[in-house]
PDB file of N, CA and C in Angstrom:
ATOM      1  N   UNK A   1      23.627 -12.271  45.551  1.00  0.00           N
ATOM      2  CA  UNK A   1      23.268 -10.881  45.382  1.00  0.00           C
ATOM      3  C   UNK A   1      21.987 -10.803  44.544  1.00  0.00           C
ATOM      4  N   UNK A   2      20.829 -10.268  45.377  1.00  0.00           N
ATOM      5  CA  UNK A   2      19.398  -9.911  44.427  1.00  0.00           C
ATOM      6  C   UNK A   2      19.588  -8.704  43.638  1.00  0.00           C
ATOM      7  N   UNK A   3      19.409  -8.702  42.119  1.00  0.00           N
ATOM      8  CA  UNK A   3      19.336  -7.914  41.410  1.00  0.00           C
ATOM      9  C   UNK A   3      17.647  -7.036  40.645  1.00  0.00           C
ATOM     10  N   UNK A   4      17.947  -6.312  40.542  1.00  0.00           N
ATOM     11  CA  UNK A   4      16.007  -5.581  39.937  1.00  0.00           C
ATOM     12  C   UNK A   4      15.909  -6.389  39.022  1.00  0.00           C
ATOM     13  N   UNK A   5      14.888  -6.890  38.683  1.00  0.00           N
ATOM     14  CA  UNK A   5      13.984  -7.923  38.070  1.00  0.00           C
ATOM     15  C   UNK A   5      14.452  -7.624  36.353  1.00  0.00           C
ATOM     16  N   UNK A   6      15.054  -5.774  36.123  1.00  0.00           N
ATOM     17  CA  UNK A   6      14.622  -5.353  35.256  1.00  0.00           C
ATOM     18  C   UNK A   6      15.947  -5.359  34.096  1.00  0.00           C
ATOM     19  N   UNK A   7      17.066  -5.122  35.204  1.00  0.00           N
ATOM     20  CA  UNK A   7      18.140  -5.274  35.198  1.00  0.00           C
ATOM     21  C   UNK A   7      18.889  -6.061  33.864  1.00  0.00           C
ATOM     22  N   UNK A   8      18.838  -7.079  34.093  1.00  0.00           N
ATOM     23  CA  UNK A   8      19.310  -8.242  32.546  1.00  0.00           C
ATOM     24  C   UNK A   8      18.859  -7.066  31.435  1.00  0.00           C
ATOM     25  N   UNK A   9      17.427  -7.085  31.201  1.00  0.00           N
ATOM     26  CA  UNK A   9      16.826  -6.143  29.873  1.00  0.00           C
ATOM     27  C   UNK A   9      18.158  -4.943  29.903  1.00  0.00           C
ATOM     28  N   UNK A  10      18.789  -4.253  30.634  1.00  0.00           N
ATOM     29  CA  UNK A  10      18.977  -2.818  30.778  1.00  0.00           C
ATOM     30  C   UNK A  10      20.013  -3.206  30.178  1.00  0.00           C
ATOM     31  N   UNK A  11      20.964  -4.432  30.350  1.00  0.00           N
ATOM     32  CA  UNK A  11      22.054  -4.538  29.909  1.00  0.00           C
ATOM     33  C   UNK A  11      22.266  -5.363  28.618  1.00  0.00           C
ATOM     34  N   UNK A  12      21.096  -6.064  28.238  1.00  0.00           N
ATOM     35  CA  UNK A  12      20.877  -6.947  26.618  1.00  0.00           C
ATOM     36  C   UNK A  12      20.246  -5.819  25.741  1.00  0.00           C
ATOM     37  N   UNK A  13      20.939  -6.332  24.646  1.00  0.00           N
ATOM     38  CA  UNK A  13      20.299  -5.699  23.361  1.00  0.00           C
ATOM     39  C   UNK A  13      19.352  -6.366  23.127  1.00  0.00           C
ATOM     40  N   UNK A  14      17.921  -5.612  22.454  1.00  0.00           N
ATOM     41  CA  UNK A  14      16.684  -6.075  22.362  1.00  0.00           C
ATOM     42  C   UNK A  14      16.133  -5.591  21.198  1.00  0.00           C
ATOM     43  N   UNK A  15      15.447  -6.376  20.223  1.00  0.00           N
ATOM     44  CA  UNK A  15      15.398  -5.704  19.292  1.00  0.00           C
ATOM     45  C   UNK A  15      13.557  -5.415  18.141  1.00  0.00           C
ATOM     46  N   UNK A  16      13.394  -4.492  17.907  1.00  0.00           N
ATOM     47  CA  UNK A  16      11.561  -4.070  17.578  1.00  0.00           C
ATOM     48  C   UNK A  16      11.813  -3.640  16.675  1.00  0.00           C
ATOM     49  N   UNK A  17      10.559  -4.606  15.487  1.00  0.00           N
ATOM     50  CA  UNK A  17      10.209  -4.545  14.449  1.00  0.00           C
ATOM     51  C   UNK A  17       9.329  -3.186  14.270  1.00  0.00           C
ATOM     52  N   UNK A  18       9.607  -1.926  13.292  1.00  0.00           N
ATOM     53  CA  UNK A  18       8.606  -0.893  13.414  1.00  0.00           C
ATOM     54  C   UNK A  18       8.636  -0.875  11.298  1.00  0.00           C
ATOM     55  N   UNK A  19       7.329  -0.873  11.239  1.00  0.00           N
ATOM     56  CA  UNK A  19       6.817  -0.048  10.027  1.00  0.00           C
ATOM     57  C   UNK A  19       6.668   0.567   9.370  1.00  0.00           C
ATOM     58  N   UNK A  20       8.005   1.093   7.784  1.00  0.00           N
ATOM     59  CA  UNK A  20       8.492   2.392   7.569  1.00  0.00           C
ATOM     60  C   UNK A  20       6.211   2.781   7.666  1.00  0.00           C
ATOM     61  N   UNK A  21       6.282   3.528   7.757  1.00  0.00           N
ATOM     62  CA  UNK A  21       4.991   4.321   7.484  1.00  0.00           C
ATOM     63  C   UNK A  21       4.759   5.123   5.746  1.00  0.00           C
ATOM     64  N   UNK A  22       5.723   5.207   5.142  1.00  0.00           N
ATOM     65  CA  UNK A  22       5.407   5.594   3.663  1.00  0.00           C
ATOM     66  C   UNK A  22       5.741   4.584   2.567  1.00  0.00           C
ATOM     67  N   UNK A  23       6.702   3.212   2.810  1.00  0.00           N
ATOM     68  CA  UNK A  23       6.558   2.127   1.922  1.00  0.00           C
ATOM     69  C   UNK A  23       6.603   1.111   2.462  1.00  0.00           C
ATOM     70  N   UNK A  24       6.236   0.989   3.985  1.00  0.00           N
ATOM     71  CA  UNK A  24       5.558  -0.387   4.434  1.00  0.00           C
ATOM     72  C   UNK A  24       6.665  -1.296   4.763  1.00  0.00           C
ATOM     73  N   UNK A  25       7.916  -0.683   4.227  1.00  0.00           N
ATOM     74  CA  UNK A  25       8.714  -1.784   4.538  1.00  0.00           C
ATOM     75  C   UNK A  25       9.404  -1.942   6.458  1.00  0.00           C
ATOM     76  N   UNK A  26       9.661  -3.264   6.595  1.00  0.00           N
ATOM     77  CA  UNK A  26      10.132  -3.285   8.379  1.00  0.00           C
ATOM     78  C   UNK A  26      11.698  -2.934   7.989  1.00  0.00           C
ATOM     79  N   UNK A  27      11.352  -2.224   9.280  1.00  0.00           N
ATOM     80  CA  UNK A  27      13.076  -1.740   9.633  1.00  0.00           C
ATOM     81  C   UNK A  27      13.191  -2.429  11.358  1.00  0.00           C
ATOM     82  N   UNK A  28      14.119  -2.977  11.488  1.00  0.00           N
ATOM     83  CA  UNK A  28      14.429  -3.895  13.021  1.00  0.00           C
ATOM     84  C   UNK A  28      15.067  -2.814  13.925  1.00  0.00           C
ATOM     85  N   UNK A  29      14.633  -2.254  14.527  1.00  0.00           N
ATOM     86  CA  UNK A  29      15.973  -1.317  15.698  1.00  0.00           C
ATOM     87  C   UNK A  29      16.487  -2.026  16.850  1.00  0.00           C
ATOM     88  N   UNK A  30      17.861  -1.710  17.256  1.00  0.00           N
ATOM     89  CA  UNK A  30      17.971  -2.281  18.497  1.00  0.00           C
ATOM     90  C   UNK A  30      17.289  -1.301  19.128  1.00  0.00           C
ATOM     91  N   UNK A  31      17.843  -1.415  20.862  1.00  0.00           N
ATOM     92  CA  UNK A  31      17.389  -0.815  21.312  1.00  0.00           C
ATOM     93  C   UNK A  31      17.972   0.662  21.843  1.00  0.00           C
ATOM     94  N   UNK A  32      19.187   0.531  21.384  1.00  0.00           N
ATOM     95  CA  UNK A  32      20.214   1.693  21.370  1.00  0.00           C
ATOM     96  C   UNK A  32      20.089   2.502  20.562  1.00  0.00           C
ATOM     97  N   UNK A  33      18.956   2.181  19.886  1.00  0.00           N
ATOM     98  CA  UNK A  33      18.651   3.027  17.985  1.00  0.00           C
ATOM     99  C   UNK A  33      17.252   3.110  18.430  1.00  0.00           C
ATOM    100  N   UNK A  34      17.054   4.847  17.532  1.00  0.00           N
ATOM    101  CA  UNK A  34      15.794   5.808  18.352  1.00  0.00           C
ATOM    102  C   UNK A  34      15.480   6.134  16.471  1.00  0.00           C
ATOM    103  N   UNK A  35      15.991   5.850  15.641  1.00  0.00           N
ATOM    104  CA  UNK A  35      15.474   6.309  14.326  1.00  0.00           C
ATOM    105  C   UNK A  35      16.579   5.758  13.357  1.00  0.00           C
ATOM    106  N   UNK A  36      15.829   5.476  12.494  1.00  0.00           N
ATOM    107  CA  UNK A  36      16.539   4.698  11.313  1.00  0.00           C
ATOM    108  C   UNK A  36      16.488   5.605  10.016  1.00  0.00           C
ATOM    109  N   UNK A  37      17.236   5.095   8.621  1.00  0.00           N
ATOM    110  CA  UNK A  37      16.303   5.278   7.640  1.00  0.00           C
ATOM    111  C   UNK A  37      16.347   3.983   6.545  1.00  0.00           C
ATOM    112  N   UNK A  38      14.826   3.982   6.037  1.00  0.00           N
ATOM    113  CA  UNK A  38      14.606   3.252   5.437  1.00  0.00           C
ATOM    114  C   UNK A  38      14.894   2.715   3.824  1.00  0.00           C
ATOM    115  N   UNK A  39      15.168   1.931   3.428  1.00  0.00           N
ATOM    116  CA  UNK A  39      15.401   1.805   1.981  1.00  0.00           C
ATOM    117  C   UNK A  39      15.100   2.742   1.183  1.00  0.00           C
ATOM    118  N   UNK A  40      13.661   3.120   1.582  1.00  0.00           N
ATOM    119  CA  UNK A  40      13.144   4.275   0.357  1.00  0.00           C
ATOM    120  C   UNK A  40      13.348   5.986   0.811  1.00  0.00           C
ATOM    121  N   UNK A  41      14.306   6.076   1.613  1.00  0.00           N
ATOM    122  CA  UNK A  41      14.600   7.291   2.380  1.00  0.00           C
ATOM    123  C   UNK A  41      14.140   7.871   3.365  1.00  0.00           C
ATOM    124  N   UNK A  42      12.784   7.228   3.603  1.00  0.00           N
ATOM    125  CA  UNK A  42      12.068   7.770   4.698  1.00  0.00           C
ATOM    126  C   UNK A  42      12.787   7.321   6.344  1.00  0.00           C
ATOM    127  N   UNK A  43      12.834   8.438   7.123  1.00  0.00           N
ATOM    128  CA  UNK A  43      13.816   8.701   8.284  1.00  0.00           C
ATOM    129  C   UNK A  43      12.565   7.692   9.443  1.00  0.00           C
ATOM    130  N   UNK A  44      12.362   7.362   9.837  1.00  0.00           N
ATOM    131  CA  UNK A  44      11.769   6.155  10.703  1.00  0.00           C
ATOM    132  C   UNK A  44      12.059   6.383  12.373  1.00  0.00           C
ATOM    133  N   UNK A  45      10.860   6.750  13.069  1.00  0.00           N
ATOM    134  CA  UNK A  45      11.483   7.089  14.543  1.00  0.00           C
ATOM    135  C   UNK A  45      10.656   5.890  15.640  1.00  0.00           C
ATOM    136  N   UNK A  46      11.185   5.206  15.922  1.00  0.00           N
ATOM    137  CA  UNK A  46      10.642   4.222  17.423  1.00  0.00           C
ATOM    138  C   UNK A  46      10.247   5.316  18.272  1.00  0.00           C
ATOM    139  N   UNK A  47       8.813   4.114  18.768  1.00  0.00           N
ATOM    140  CA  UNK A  47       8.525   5.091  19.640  1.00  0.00           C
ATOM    141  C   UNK A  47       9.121   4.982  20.890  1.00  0.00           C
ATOM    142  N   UNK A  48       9.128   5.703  21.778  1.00  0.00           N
ATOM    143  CA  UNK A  48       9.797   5.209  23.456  1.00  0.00           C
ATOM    144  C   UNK A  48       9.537   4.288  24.336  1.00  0.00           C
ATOM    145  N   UNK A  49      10.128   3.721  24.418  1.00  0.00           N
ATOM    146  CA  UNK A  49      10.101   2.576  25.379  1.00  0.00           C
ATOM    147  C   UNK A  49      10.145   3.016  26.850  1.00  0.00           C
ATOM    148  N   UNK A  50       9.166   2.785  27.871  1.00  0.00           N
ATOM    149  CA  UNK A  50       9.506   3.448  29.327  1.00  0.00           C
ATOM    150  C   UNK A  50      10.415   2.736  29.518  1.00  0.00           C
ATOM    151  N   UNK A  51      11.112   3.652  30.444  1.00  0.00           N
ATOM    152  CA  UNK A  51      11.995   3.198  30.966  1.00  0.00           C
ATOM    153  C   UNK A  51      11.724   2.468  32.516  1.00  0.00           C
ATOM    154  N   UNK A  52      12.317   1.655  32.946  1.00  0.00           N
ATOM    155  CA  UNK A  52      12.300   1.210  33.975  1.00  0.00           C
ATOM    156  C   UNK A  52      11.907   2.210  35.345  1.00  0.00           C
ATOM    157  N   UNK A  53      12.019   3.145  35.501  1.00  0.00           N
ATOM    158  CA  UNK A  53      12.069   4.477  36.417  1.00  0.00           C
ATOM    159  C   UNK A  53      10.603   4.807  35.922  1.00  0.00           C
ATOM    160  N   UNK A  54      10.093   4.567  35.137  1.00  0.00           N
ATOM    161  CA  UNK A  54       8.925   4.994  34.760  1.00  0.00           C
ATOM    162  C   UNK A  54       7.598   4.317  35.087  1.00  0.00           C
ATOM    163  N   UNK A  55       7.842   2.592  35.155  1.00  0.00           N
ATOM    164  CA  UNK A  55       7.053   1.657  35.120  1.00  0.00           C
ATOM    165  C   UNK A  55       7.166   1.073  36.301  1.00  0.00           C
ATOM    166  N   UNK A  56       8.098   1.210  37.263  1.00  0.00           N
ATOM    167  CA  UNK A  56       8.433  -0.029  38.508  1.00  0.00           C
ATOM    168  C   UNK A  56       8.568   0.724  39.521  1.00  0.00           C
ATOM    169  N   UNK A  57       7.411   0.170  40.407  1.00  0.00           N
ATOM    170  CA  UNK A  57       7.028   0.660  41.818  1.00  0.00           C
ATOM    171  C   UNK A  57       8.632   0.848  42.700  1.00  0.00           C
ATOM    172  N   UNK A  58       9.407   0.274  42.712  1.00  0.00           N
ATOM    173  CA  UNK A  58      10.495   0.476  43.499  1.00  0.00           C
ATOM    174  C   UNK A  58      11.386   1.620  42.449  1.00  0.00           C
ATOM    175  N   UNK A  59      11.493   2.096  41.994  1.00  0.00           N
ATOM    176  CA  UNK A  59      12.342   2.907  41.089  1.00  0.00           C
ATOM    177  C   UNK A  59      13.054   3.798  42.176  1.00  0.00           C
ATOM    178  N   UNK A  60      12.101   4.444  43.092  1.00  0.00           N
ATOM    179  CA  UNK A  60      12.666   5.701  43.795  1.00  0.00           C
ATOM    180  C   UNK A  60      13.626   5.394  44.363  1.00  0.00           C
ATOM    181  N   UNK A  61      13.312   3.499  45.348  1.00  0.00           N
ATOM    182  CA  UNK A  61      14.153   3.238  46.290  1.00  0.00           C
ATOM    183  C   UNK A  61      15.319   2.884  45.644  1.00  0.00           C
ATOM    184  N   UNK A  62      15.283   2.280  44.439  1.00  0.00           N
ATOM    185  CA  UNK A  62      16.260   1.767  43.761  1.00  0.00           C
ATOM    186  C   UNK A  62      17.351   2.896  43.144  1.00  0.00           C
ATOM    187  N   UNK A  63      16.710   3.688  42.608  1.00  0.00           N
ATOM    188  CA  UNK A  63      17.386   4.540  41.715  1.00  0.00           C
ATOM    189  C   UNK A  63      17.864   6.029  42.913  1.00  0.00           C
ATOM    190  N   UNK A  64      17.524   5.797  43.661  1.00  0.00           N
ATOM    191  CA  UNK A  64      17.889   7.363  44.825  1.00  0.00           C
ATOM    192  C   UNK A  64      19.179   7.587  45.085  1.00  0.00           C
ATOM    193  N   UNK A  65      19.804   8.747  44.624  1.00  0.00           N
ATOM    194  CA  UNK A  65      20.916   9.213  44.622  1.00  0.00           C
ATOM    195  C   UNK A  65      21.442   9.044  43.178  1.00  0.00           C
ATOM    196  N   UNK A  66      20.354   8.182  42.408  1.00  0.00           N
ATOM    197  CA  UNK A  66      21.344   8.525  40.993  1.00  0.00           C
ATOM    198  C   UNK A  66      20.292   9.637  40.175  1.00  0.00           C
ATOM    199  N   UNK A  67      19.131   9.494  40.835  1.00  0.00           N
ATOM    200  CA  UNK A  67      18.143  10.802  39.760  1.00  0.00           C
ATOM    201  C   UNK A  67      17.627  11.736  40.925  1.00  0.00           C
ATOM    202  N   UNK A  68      17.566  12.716  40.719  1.00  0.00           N
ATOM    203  CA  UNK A  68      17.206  14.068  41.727  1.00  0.00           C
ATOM    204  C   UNK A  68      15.596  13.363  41.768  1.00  0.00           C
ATOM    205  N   UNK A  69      14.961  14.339  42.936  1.00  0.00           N
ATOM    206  CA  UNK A  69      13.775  14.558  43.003  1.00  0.00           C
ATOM    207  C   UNK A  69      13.218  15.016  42.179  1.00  0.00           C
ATOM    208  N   UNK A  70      13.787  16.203  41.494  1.00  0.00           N
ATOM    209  CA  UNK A  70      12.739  16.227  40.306  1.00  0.00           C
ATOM    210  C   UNK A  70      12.897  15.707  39.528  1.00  0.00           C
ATOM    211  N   UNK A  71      13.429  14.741  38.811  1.00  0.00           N
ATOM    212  CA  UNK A  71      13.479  13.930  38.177  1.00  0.00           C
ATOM    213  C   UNK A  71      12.675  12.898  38.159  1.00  0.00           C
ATOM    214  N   UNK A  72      12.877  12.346  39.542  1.00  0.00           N
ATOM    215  CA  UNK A  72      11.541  11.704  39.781  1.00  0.00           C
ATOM    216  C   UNK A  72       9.895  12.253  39.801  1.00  0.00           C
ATOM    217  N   UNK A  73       9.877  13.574  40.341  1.00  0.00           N
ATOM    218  CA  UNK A  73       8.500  14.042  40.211  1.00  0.00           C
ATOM    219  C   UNK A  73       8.523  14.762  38.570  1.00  0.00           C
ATOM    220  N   UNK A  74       9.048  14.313  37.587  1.00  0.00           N
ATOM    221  CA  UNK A  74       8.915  14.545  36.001  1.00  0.00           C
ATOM    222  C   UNK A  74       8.825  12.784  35.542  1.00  0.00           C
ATOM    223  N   UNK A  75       9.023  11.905  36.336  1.00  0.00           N
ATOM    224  CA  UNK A  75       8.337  10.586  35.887  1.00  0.00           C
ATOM    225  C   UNK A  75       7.229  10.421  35.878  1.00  0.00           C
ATOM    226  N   UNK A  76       7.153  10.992  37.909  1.00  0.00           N
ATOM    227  CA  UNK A  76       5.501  10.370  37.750  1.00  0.00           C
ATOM    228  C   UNK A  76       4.578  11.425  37.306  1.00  0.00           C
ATOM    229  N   UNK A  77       4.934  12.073  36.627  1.00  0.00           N
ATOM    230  CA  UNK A  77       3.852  13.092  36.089  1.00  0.00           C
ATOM    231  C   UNK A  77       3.601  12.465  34.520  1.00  0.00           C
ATOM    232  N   UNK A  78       4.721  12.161  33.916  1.00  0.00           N
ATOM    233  CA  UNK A  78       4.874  11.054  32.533  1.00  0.00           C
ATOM    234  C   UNK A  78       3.940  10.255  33.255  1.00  0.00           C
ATOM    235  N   UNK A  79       3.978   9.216  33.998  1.00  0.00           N
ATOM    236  CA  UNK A  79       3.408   8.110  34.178  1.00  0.00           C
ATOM    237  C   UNK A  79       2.065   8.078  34.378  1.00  0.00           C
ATOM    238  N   UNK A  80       1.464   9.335  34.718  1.00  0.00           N
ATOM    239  CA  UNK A  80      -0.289   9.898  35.494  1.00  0.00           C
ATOM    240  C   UNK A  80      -0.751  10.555  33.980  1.00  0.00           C
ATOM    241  N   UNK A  81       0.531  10.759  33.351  1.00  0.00           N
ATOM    242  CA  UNK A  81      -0.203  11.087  31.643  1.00  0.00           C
ATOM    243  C   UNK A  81      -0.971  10.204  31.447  1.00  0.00           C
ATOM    244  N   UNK A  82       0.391   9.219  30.784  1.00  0.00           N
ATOM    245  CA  UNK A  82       0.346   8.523  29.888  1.00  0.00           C
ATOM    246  C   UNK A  82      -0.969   7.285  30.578  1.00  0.00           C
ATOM    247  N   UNK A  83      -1.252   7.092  31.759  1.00  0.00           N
ATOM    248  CA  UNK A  83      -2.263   6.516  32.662  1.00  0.00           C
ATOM    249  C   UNK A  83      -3.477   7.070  32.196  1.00  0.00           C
ATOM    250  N   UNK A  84      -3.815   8.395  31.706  1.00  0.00           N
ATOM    251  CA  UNK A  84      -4.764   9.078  31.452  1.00  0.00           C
ATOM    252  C   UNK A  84      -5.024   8.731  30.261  1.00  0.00           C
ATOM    253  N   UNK A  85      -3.948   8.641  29.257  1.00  0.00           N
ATOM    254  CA  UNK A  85      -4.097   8.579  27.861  1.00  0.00           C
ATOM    255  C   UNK A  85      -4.814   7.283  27.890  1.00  0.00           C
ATOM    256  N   UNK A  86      -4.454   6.334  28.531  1.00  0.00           N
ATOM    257  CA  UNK A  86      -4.981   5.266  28.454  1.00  0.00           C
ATOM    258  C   UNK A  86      -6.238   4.665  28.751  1.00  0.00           C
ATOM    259  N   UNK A  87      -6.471   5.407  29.645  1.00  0.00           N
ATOM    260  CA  UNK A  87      -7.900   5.553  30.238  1.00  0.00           C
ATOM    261  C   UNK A  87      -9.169   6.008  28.877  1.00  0.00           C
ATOM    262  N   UNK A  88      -8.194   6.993  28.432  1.00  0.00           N
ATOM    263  CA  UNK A  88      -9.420   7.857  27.917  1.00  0.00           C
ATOM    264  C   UNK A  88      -9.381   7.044  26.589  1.00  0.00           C
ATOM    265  N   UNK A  89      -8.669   6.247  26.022  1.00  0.00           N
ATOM    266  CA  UNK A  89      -8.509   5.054  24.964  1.00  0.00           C
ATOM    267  C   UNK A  89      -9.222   4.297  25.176  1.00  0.00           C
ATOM    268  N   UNK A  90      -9.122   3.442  26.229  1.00  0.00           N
ATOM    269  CA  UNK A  90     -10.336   2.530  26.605  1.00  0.00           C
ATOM    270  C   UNK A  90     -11.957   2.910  26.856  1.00  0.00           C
ATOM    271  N   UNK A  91     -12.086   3.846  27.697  1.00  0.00           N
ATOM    272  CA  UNK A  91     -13.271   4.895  27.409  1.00  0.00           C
ATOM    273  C   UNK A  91     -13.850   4.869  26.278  1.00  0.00           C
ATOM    274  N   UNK A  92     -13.055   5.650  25.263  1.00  0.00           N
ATOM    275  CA  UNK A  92     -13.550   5.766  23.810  1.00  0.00           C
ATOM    276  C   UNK A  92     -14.220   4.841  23.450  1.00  0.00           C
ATOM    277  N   UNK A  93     -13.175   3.381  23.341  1.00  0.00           N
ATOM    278  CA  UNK A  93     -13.487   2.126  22.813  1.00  0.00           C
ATOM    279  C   UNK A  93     -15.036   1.552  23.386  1.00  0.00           C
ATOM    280  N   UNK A  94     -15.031   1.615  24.697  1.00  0.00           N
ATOM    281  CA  UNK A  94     -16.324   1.335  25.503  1.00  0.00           C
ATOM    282  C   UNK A  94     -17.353   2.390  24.672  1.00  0.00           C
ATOM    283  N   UNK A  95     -16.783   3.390  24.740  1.00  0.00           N
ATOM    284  CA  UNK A  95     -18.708   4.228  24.310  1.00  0.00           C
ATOM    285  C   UNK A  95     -18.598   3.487  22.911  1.00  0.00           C
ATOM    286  N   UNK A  96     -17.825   3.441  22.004  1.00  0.00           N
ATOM    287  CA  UNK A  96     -18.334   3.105  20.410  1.00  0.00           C
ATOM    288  C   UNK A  96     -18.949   1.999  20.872  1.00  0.00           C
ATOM    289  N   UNK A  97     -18.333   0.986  21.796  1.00  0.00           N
ATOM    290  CA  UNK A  97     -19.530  -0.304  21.766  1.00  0.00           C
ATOM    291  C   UNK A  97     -20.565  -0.139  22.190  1.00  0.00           C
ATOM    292  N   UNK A  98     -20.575   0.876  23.459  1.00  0.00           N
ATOM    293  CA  UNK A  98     -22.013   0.602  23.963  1.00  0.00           C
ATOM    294  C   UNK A  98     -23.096   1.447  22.616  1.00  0.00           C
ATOM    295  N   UNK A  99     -22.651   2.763  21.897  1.00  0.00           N
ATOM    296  CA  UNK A  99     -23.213   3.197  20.983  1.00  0.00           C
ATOM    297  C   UNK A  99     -24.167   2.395  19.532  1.00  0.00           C
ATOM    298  N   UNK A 100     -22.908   1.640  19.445  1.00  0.00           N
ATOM    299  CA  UNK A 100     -23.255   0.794  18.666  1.00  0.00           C
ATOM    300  C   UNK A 100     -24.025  -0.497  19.045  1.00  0.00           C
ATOM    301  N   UNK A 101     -24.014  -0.911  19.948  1.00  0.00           N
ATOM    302  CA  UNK A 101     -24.955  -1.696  20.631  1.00  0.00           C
ATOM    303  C   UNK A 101     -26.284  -1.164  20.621  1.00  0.00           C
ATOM    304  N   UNK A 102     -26.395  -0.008  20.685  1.00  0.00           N
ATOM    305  CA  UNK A 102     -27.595   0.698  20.994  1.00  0.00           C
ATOM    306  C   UNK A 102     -28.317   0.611  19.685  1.00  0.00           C
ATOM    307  N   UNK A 103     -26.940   0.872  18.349  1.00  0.00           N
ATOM    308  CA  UNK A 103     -28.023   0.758  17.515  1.00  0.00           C
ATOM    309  C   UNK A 103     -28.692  -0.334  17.152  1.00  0.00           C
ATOM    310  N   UNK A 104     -27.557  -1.339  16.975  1.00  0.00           N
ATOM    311  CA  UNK A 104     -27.894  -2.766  16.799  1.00  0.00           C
ATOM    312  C   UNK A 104     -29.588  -3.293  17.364  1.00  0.00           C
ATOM    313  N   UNK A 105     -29.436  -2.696  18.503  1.00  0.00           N
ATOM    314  CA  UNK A 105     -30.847  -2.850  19.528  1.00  0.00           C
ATOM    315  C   UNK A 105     -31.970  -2.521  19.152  1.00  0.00           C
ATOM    316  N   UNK A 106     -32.333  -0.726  18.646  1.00  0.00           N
ATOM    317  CA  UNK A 106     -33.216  -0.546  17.537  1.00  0.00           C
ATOM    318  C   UNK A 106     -32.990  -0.794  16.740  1.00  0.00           C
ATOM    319  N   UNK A 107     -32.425  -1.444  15.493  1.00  0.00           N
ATOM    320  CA  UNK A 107     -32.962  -2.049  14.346  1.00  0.00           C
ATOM    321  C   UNK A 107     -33.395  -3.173  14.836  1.00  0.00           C
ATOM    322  N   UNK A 108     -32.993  -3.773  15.791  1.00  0.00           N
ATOM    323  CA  UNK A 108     -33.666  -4.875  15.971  1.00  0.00           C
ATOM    324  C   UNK A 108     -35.131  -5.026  16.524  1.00  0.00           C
ATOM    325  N   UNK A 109     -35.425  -3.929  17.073  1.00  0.00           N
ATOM    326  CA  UNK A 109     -37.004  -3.825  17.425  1.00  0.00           C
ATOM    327  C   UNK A 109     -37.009  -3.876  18.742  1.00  0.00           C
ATOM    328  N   UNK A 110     -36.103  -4.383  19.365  1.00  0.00           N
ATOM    329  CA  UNK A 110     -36.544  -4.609  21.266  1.00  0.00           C
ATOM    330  C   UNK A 110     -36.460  -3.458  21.726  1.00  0.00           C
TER     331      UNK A 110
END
């Protein structure tokens, strides 16, 4: 029996190191845990992990009859975001270099 590639993960506990953000200290979450709190009280939230339905070209065929259509057309609208967000991240990153290249270029005289 072939199973989704993704499958094992869905059913193991997995576990991410995140960074209280006000005293630095690591807090470990599984993956069943969406917010912690930390030694020094601060409440600590992971960020989201896509889900499988979100990231894998077969999702529709796989997952059909357990998530509606719109369900699915509220993924791939997540997924054409978060595609964008990313885009426009890398973008950014590209103009500061080419910017800065530019200056590098006049001080240098060429």
């Amino acid at each position: 029996m072939r199973r989704c590639p993704g499958y094992e993960k869905s059913i193991m506990f997995q576990t991410f190191e995140v960074q209280c953000p006000n005293c630095g200290g690591v807090l470990e979450f599984f993956s069943d845990e969406f917010k912690l709190r930390c030694k020094c009280g601060t409440i600590v939230i992971r960020e989201n992990q896509p889900t499988c339905a979100e990231w894998c070209p077969y999702a529709e065929q796989c997952l059909a009859g357990v998530l509606s259509p719109e369900q699915f057309a509220e993924i791939r609208k997540r997924r054409e975001e978060r595609m964008r967000e990313e885009n426009t991240e890398f973008f950014e990153k590209v103009k500061a270099l080419c910017e800065r290249a530019s200056e590098l270029k006049l001080k240098g005289g060429s």
